[in-house]
Protein backbone atom coordinates (compact mmCIF):
# COMPACT_ATOMS: atom_id res chain seq x y z
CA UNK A 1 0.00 0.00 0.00
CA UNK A 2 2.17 2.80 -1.35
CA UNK A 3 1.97 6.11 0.72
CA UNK A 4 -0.62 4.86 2.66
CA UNK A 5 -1.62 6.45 6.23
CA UNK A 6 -0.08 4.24 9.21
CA UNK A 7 -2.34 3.07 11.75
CA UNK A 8 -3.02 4.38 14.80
CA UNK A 9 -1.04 2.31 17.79
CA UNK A 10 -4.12 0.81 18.97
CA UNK A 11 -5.01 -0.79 15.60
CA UNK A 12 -2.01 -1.87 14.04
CA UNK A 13 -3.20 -5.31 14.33
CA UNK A 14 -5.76 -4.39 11.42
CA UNK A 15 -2.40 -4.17 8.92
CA UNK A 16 -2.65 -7.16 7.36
CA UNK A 17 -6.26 -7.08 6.30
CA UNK A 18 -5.09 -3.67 4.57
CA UNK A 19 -1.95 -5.15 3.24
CA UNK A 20 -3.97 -8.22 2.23
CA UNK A 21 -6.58 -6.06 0.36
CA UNK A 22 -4.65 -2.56 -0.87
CA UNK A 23 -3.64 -4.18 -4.33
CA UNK A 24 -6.85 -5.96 -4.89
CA UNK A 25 -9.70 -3.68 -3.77
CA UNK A 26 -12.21 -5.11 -6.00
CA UNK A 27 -11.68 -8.53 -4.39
CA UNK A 28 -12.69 -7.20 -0.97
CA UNK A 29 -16.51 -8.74 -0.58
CA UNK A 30 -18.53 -10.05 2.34
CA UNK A 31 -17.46 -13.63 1.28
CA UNK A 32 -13.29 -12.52 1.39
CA UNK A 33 -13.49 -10.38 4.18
CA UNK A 34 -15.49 -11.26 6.94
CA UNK A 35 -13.05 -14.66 7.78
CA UNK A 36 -9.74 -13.10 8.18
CA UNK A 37 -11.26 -9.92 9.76
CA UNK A 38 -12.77 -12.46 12.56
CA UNK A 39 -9.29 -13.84 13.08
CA UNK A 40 -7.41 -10.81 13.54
CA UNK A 41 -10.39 -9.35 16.13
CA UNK A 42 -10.19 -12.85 17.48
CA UNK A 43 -6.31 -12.63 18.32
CA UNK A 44 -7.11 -8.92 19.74
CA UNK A 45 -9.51 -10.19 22.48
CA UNK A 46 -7.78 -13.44 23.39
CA UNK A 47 -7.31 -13.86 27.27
CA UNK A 48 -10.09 -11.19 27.98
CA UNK A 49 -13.27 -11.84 29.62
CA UNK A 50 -16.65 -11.07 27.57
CA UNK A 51 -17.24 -7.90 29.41
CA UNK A 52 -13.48 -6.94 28.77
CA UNK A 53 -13.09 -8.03 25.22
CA UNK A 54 -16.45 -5.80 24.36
CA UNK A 55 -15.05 -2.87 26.03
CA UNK A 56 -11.73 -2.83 24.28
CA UNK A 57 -13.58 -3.68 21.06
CA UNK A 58 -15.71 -0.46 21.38
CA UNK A 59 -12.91 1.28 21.95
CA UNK A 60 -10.98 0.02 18.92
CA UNK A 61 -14.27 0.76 16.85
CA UNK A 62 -14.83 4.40 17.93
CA UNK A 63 -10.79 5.27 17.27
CA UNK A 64 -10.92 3.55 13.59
CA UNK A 65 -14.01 5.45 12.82
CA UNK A 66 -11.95 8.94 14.27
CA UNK A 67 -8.99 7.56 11.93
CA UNK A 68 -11.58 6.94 8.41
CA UNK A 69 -13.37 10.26 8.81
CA UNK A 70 -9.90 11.76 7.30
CA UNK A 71 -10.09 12.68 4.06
CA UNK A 72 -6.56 10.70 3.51
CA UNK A 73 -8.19 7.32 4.15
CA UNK A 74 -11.18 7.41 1.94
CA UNK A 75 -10.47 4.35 -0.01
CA UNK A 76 -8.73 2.62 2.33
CA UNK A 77 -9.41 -0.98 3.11
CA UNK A 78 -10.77 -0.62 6.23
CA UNK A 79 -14.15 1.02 5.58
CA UNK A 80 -15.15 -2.65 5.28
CA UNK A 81 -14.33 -3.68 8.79
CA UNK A 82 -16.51 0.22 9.65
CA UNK A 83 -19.09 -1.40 7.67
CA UNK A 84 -18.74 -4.61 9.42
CA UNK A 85 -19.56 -2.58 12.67
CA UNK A 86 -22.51 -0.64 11.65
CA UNK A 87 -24.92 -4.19 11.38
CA UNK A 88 -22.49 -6.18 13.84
CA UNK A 89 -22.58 -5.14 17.68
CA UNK A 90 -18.70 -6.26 19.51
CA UNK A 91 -21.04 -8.13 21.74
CA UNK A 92 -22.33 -9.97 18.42
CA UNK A 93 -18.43 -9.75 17.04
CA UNK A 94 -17.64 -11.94 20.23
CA UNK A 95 -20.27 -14.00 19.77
CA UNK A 96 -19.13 -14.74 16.21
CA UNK A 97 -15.78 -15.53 16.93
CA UNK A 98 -17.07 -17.64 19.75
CA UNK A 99 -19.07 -19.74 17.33
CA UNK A 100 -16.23 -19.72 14.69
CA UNK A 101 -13.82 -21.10 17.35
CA UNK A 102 -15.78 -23.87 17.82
CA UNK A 103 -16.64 -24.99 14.03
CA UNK A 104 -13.10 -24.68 13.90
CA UNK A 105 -12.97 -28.11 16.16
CA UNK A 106 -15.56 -29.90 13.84
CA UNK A 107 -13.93 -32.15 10.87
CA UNK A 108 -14.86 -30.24 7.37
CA UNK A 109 -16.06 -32.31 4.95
CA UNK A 110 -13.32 -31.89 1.91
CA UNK A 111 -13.99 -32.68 -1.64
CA UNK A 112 -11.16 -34.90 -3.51
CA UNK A 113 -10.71 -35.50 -7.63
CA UNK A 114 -7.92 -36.66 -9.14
CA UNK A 115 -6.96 -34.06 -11.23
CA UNK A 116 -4.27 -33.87 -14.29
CA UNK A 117 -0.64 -33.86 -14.09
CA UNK A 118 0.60 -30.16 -12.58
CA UNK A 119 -2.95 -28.99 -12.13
CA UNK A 120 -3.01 -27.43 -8.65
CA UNK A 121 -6.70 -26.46 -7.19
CA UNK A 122 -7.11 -23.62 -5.58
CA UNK A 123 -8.19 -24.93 -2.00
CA UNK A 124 -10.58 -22.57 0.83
CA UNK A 125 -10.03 -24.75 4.02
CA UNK A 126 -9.09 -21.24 6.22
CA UNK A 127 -12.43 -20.43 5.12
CA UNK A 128 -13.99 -23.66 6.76
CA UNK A 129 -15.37 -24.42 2.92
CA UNK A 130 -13.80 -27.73 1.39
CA UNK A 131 -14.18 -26.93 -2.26
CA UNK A 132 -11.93 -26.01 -5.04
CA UNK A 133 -11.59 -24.01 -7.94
CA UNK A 134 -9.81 -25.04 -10.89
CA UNK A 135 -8.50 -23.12 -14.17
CA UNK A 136 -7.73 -25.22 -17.07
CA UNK A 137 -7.37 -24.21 -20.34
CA UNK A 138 -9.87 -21.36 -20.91
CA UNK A 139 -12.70 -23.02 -18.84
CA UNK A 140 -12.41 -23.18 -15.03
CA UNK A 141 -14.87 -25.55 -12.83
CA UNK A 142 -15.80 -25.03 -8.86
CA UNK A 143 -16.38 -28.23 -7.26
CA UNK A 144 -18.47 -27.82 -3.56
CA UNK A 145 -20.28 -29.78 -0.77
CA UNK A 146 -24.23 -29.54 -1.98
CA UNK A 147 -26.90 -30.25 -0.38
CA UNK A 148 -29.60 -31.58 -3.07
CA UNK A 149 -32.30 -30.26 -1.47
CA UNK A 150 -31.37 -26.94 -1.00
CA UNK A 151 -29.52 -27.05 -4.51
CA UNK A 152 -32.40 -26.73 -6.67
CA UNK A 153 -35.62 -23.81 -7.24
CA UNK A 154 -38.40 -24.87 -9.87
CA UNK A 155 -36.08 -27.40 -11.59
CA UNK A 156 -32.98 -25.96 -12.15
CA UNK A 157 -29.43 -24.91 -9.67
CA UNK A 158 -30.08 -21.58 -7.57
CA UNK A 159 -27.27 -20.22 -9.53
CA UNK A 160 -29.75 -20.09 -12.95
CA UNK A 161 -31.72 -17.68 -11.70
CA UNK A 162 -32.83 -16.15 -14.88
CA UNK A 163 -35.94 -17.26 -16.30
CA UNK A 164 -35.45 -16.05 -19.58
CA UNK A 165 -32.73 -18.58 -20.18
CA UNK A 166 -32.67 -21.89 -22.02
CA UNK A 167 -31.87 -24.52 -18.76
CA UNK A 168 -31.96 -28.23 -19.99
CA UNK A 169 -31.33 -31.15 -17.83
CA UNK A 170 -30.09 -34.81 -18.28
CA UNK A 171 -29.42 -37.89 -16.50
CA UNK A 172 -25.65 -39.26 -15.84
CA UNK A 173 -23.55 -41.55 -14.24
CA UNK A 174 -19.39 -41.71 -14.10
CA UNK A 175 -18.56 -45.05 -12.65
CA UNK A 176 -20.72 -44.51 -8.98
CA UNK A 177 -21.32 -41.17 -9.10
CA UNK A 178 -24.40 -40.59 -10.47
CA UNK A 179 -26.60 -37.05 -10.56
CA UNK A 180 -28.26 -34.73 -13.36
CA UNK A 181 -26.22 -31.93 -15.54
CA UNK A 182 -27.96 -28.94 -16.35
CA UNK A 183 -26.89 -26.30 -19.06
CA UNK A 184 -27.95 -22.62 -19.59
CA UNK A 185 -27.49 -20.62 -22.48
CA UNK A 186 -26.98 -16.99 -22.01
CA UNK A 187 -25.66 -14.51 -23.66
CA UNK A 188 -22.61 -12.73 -21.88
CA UNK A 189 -22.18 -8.88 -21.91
CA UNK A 190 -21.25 -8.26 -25.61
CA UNK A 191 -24.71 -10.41 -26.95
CA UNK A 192 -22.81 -13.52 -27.59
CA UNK A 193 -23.90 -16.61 -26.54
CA UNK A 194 -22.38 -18.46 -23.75
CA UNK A 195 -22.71 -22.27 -22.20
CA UNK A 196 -22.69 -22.68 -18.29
CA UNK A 197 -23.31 -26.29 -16.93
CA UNK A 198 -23.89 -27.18 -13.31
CA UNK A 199 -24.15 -30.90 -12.42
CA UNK A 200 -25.61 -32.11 -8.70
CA UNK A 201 -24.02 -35.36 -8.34
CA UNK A 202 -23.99 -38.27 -5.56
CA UNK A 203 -20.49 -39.03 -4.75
CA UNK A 204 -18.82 -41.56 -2.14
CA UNK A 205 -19.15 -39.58 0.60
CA UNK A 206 -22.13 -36.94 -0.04
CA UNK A 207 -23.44 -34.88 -2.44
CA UNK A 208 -21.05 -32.04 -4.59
CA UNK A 209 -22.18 -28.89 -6.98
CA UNK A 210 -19.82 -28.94 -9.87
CA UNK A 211 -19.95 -25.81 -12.23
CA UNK A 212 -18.18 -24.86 -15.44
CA UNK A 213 -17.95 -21.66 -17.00
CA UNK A 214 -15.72 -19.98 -19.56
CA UNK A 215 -12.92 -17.31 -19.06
CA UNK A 216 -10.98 -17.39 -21.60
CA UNK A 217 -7.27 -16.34 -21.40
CA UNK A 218 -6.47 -12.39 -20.79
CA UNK A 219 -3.96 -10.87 -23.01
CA UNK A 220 -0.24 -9.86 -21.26
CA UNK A 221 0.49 -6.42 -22.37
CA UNK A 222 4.33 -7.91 -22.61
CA UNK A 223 3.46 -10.83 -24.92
CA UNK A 224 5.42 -10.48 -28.15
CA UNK A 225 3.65 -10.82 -31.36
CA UNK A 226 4.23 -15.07 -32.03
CA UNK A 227 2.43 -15.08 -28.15
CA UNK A 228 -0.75 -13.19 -29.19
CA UNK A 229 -0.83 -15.24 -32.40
CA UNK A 230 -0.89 -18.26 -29.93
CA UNK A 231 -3.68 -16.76 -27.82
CA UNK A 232 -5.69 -15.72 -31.15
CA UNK A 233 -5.29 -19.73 -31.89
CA UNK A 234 -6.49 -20.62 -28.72
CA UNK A 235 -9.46 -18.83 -28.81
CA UNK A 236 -10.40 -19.38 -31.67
CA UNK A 237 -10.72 -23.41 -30.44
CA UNK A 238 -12.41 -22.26 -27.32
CA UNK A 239 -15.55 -19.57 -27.42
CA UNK A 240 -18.33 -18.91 -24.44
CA UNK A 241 -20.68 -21.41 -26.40
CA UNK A 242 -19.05 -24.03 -27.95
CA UNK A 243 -16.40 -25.50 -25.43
CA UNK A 244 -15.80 -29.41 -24.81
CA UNK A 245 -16.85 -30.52 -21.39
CA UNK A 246 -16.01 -34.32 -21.68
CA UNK A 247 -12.31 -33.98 -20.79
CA UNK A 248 -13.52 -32.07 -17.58
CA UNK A 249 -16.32 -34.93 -17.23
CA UNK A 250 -13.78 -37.73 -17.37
CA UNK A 251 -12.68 -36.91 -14.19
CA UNK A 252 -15.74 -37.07 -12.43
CA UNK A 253 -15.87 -40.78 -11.64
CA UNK A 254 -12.49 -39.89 -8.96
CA UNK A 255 -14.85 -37.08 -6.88
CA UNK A 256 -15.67 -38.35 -3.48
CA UNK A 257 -16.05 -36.54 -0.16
CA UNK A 258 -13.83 -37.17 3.17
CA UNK A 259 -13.86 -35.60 6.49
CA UNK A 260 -10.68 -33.90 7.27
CA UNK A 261 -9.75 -33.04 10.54
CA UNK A 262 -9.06 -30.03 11.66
């Protein structure tokens, strides 16, 4: 965070959620933030009693808002955490952490699929979700605990919410795991058209949400010209509607759910 404003004494322990966050702004969401902000408020209360930990956090709260009111610090990472405090009391802060603490103890169920040679997942365990997120070639897939019955809203995943879509749905079955795959056509924000499958799936183990979308690859301002001919090749065998999902699909037969402990 280049030229940034230091932090008052009292909250210095907030630095690494703003060091975490200055470069990537636009990544800072409900769903990024709230776990490592918890973690850092939970080391800042440890030892103290309830009544203790709620005064100093009140006290932390009221000098961070002082320190955001300056003009300086208007984009500054920590408006989040002032947002945080707005709809979150410390007593319900400390009640949070209390409850995080002990999920913490409880084995997470973690999904596992063999994947290809030098293809790492990106994994969320600090996050207490056992998922992962893989990029491969132009397409990247999200494979997550489901629950079936929670998965679904008038025949089709939560995440095709749209109506106005095309959503079909079909039976199938890798080895044991079994489920349905459902595809939407869309049409992304230029008016193309673009494919998006979701498959709800019984594994050994439980039940996972498996979705694959299309990214494409960005373009490196530093690529010489024999690089962007190879990305112009690339894309040309890969567009939003007309991608292969079978290699993806012939690795669904390895998915299976374990517990891991914590």
């Amino acid at each position: 965070m280049a030229q940034s404003e230091p932090l008052p004494e009292r909250l210095q322990y907030l630095q690494p959620f703003r060091k975490k966050f200055a470069s990537c702004p636009d990544d800072l969401n409900e769903d990024t933030g709230y776990t490592p902000l918890l973690e850092l408020l939970q080391k800042r209360i440890a030892g103290n009693s309830d009544e203790a930990a709620e005064k100093l956090l009140e006290q932390d709260i009221a000098e961070l808002q002082k320190w955001l009111a300056e003009p300086k610090q208007i984009n500054d990472p920590l408006h989040f955490v002032a947002g945080v405090v707005l709809i979150a009391s410390p007593a319900d802060l400390i009640k949070q952490i209390k409850e995080e603490a002990e999920e913490q103890k409880n084995p997470l169920p973690w999904v596992e699929m063999d994947l290809w040679p030098k293809v790492k997942p990106k994994r969320y365990e600090k996050e207490r979700d056992g998922g992962m997120l893989v990029k491969w070639k132009g397409l990247w897939f999200t494979v997550s605990v489901a629950n079936p019955e929670k998965a679904l809203k008038n025949g089709r995943p939560l995440h095709f919410w749209d109506l106005k879509n095309e959503v079909t749905s079909t039976p199938v079955q890798f080895g044991e795991v079994t489920g349905t795959r459902y595809v939407e056509i869309s049409q992304n924000n230029v008016g193309k058209l673009r494919k998006e499958i979701i498959y709800i799936l019984a594994v050994p183990g439980g039940h996972v949400n498996v979705s694959i979308s299309f990214i494409g690859k960005k373009v490196n301002p530093r690529w010489d010209e024999a690089k962007l001919e190879k990305w112009r090749q690339e894309q040309a065998k890969l567009d939003p509607l007309n991608w292969d999902e079978k290699p993806i699909e012939s690795l669904f037969h390895t998915l299976r759910i374990v517990l891991k402990q914590p």
